[in-house]
C-alpha atoms as a PDB file:
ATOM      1  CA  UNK A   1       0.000   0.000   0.000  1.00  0.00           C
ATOM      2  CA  UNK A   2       1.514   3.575  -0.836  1.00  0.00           C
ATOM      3  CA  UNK A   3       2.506   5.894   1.721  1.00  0.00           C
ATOM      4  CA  UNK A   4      -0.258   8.721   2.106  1.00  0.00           C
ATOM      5  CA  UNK A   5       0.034  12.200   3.917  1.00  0.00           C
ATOM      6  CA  UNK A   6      -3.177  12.472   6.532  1.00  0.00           C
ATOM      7  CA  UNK A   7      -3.817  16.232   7.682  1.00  0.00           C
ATOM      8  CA  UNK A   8      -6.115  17.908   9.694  1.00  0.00           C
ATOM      9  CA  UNK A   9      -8.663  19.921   7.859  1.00  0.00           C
ATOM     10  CA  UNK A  10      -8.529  22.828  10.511  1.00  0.00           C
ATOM     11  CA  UNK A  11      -7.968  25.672  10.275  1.00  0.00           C
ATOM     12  CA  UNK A  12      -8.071  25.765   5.997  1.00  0.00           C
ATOM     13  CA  UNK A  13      -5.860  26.386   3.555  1.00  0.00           C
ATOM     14  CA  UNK A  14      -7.169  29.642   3.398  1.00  0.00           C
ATOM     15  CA  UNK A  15      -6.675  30.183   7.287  1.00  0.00           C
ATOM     16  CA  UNK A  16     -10.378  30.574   7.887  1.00  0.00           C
ATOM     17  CA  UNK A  17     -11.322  27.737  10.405  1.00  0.00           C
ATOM     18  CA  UNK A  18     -13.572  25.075   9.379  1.00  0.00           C
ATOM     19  CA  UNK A  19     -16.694  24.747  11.474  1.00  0.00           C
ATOM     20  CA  UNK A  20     -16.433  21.405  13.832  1.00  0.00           C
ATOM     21  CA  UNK A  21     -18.758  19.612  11.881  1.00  0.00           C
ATOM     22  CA  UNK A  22     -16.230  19.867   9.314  1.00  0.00           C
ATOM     23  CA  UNK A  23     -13.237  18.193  11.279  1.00  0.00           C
ATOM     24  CA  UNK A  24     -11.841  15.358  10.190  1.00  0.00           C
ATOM     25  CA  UNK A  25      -8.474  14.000   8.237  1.00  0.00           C
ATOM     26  CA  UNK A  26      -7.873  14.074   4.124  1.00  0.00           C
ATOM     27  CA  UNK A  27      -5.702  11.589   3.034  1.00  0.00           C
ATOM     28  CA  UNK A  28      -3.938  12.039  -0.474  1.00  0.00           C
ATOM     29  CA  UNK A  29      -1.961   9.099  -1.133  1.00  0.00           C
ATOM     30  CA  UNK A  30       0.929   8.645  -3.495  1.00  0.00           C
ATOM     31  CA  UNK A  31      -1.069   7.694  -6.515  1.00  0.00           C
ATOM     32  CA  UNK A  32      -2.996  10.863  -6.910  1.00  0.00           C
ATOM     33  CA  UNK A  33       0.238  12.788  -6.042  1.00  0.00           C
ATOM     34  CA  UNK A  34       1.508  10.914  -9.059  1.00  0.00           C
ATOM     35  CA  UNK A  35      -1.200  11.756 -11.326  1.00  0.00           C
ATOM     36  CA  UNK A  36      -1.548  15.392 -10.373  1.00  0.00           C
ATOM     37  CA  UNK A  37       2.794  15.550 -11.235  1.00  0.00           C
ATOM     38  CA  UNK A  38       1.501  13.820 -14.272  1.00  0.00           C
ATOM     39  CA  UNK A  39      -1.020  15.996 -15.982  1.00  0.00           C
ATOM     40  CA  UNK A  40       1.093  18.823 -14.203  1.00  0.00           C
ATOM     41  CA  UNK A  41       4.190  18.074 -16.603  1.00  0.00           C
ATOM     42  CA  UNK A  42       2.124  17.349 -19.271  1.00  0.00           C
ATOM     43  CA  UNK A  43       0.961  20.962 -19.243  1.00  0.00           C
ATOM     44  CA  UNK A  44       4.737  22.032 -19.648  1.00  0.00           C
ATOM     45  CA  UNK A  45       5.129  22.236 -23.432  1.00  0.00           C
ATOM     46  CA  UNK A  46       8.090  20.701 -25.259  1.00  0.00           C
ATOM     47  CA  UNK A  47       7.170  17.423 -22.449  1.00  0.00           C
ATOM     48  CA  UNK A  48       6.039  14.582 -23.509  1.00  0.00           C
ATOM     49  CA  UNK A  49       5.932  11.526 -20.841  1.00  0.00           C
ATOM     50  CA  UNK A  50       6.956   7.917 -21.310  1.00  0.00           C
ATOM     51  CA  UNK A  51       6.663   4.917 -18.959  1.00  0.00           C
ATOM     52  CA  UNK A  52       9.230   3.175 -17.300  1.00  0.00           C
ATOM     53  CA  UNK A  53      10.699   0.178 -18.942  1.00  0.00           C
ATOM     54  CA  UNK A  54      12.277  -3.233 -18.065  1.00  0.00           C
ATOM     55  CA  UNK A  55      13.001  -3.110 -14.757  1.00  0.00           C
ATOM     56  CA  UNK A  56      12.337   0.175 -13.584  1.00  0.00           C
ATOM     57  CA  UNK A  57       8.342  -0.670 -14.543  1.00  0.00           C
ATOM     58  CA  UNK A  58       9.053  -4.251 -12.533  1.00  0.00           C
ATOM     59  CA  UNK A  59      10.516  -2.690  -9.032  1.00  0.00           C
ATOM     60  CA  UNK A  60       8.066   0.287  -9.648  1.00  0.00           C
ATOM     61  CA  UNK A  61       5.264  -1.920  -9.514  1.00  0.00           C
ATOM     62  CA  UNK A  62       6.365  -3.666  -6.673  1.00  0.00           C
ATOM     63  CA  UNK A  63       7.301  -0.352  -4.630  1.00  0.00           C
ATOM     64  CA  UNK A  64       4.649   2.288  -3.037  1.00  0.00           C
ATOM     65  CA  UNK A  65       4.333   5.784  -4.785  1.00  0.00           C
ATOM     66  CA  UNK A  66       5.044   4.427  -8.339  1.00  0.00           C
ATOM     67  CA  UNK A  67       3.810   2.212 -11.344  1.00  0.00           C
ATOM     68  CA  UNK A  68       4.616   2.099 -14.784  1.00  0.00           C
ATOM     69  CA  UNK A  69       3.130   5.779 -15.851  1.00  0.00           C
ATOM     70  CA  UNK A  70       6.642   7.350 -15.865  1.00  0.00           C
ATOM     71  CA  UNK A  71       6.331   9.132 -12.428  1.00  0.00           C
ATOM     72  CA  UNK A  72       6.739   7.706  -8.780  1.00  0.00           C
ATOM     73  CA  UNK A  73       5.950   9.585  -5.585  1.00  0.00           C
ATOM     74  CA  UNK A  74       7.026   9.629  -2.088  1.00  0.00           C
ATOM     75  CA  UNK A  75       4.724  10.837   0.230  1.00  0.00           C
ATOM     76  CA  UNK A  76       5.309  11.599   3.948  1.00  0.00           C
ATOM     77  CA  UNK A  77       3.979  14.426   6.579  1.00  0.00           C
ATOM     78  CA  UNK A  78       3.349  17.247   4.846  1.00  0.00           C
ATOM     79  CA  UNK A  79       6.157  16.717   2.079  1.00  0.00           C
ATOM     80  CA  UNK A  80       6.579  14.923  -1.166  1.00  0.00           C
ATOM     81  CA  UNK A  81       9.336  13.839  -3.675  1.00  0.00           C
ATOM     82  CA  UNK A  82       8.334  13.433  -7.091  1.00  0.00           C
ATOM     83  CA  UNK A  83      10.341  11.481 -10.192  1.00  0.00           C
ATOM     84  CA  UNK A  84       9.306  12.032 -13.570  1.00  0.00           C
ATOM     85  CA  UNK A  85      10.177  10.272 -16.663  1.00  0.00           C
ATOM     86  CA  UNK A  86       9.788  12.113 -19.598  1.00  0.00           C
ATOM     87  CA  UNK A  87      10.267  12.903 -23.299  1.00  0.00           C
ATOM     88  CA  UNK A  88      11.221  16.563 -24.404  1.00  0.00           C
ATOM     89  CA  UNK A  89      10.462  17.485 -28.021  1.00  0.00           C
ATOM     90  CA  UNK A  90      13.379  17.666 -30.267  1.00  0.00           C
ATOM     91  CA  UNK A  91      14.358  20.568 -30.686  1.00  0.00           C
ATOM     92  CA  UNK A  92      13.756  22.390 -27.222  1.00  0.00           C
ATOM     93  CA  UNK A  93      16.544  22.742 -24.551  1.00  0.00           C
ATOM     94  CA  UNK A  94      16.131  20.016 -22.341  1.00  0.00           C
ATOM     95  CA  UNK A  95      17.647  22.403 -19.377  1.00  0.00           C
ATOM     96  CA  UNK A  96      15.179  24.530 -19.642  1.00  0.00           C
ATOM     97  CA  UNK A  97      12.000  22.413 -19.944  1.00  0.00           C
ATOM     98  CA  UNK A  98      13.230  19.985 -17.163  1.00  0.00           C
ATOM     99  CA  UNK A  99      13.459  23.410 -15.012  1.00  0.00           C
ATOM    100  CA  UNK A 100      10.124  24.873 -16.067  1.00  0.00           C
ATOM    101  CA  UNK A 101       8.855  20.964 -15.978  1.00  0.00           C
ATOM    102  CA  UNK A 102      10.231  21.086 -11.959  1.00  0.00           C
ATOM    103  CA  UNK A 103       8.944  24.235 -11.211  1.00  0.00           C
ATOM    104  CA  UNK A 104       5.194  24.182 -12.578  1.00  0.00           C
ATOM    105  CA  UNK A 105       4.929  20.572 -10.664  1.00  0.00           C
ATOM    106  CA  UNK A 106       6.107  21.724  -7.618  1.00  0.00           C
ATOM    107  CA  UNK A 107       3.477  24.499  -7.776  1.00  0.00           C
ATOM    108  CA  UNK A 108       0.924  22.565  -9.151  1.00  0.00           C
ATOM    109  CA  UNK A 109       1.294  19.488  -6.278  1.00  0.00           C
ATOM    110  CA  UNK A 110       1.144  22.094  -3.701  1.00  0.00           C
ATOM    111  CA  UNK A 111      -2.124  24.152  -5.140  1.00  0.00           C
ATOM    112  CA  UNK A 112      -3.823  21.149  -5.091  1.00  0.00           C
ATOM    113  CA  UNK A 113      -2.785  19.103  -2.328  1.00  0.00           C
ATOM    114  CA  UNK A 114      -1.443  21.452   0.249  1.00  0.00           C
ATOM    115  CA  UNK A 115       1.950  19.148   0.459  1.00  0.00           C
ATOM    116  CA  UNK A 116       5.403  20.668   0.529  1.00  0.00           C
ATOM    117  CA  UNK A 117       7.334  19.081  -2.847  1.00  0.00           C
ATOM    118  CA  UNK A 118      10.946  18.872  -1.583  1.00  0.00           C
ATOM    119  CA  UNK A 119      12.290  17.748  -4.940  1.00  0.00           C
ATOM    120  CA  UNK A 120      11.303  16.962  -8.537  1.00  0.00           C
ATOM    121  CA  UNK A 121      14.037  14.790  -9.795  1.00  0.00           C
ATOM    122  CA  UNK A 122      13.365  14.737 -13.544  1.00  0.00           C
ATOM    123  CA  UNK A 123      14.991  11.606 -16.167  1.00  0.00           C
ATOM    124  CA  UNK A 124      14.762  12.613 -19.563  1.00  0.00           C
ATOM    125  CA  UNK A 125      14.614   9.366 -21.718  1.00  0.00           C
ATOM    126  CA  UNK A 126      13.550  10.487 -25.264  1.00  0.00           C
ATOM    127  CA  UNK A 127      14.183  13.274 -27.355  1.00  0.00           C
ATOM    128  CA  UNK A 128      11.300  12.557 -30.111  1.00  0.00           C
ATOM    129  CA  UNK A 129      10.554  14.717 -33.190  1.00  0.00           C
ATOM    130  CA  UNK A 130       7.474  17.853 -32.274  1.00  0.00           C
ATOM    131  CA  UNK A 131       4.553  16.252 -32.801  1.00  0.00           C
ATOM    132  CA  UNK A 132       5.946  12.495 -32.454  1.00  0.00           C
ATOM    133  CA  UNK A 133       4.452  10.919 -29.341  1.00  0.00           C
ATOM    134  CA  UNK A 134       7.395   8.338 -27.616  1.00  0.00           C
ATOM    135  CA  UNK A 135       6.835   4.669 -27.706  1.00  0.00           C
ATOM    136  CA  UNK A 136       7.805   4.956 -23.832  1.00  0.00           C
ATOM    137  CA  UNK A 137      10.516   2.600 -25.008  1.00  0.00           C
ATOM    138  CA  UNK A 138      13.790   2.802 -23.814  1.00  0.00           C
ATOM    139  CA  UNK A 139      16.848   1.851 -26.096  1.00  0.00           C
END
């Protein structure tokens, strides 16, 4: 089972307190962390993701926070680490989308889960022709 973050829901986010019939604990495990880094990267352009092959897919399966979707999550108390496997688009600067990837993930995660991301560590696999969607094959 993956590791999840449980937190209070009072006060809010928005530092108005939650009436007590309210009160209670929200629980965002590792696999929607995952999906949220996802679509987050996705929204990056020049990114394109792939999945984990061979076996990175085999251990990811096995392991909490990950699966073969290209992206793995570690989730603990109030903090999260992210990997991403991804594609960038021939012919951008991988540098720079793997910084702008990091960056809008980080602040994506955190608008929509409340979680601190300590790092985005980012593998680029592919560098496919614009347009060309990866095989999410490795080589």
């Amino acid at each position: 089972m993956a590791q999840a973050l449980t937190t209070e829901t009072t006060p809010s986010t928005t530092g108005a307190e939650v009436p007590p019939t309210t009160k209670g604990r929200t629980v965002v495990g590792a696999g929607a962390v995952v999906a949220i880094a996802r679509r987050a990267a996705s929204e990056v352009e020049g990114v394109e993701l792939v999945s984990r092959s061979g076996l990175g897919r085999l251990l990811s399966d096995l392991l909490p926070g990950g699966g073969a979707s290209g992206a793995s999550a570690q989730v603990g108390t109030g903090v999260t680490s992210i990997e991403l496997h991804l594609s960038v688009a021939w012919p951008r600067p991988v540098a720079e989308v793997a910084a702008a990837t990091r960056t809008h993930v980080q602040a994506r995660v955190h608008e929509l889960t409340g979680y601190r991301v300590s790092e985005v560590d980012i593998v680029v696999n592919d560098l496919p022709a614009t347009g060309r969607r990866s095989s999410g094959r490795v080589v």
